[in-house]
Protein backbone atom coordinates (compact mmCIF):
# COMPACT_ATOMS: atom_id res chain seq x y z
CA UNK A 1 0.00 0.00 0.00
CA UNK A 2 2.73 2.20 0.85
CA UNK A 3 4.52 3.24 -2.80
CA UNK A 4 2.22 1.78 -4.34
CA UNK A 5 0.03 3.68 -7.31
CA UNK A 6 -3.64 3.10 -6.85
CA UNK A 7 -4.94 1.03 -9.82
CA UNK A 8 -6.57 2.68 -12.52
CA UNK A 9 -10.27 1.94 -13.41
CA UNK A 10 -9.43 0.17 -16.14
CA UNK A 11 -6.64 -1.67 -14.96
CA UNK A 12 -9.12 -2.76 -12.13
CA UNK A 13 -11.53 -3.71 -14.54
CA UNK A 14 -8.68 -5.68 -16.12
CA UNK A 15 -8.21 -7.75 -13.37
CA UNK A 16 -11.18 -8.18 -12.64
CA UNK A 17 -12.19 -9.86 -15.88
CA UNK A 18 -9.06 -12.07 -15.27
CA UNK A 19 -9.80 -13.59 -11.83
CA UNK A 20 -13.66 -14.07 -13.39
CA UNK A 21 -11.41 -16.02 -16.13
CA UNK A 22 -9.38 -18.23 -13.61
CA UNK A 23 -12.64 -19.12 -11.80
CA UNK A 24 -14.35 -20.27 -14.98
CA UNK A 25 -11.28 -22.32 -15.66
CA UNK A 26 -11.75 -23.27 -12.83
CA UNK A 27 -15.39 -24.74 -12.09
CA UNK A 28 -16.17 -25.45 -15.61
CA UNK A 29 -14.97 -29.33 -15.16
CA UNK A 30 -17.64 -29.37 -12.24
CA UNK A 31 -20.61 -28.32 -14.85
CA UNK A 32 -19.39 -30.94 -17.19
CA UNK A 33 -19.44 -33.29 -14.70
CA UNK A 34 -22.82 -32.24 -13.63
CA UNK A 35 -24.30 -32.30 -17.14
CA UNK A 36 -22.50 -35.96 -17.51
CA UNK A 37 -24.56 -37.35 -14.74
CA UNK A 38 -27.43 -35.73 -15.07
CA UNK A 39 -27.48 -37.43 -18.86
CA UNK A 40 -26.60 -40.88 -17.10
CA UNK A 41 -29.19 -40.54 -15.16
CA UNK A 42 -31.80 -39.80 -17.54
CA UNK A 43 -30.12 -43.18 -19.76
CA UNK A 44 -31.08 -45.35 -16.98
CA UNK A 45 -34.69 -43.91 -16.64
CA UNK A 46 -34.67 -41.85 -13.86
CA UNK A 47 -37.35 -39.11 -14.72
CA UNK A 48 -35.80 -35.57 -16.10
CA UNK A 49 -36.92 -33.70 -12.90
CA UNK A 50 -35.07 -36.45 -9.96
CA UNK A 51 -31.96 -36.24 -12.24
CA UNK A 52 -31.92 -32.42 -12.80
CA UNK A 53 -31.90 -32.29 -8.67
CA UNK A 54 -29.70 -34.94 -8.18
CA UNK A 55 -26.93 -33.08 -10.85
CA UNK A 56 -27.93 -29.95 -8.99
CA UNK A 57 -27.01 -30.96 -5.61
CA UNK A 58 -24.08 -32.55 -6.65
CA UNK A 59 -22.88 -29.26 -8.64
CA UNK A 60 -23.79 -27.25 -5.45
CA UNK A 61 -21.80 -29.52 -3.23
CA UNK A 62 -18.88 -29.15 -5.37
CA UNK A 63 -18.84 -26.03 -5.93
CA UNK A 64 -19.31 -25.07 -2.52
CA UNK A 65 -16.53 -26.56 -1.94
CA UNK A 66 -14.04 -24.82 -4.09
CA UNK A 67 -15.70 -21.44 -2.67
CA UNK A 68 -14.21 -22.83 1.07
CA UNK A 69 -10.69 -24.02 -0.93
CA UNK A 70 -11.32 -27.61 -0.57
């Protein structure tokens, strides 16, 4: 803080975008996952709305744990 400039707007902005970026990276492999067992789910029969919350738990589980840096 000390010597240090104060970050511009734009250069805010800038890295802002880029930590939005690194989370995406991130996560995205947990929505894949989700959609991938959601779709098993519905192959074996379960009914579109049990597999949607089953997927949807799962996704909120895991991505409740990257928000705690599990």
């Amino acid at each position: 803080m000390l010597g240090r400039k104060t970050p511009t707007v734009d250069e805010q902005r800038e890295a802002f975008a880029d930590a939005l970026m690194d989370v995406t990276t991130l996560v995205q492999p947990l929505f894949d996952a989700a959609e991938g067992m959601k779709a098993n789910l519905l192959s074996r029969g379960w009914s579109p709305d049990v597999a949607e919350y089953l997927a949807g738990q799962w996704l909120a589980a895991g991505l409740s744990r990257v928000g705690r840096g599990e």
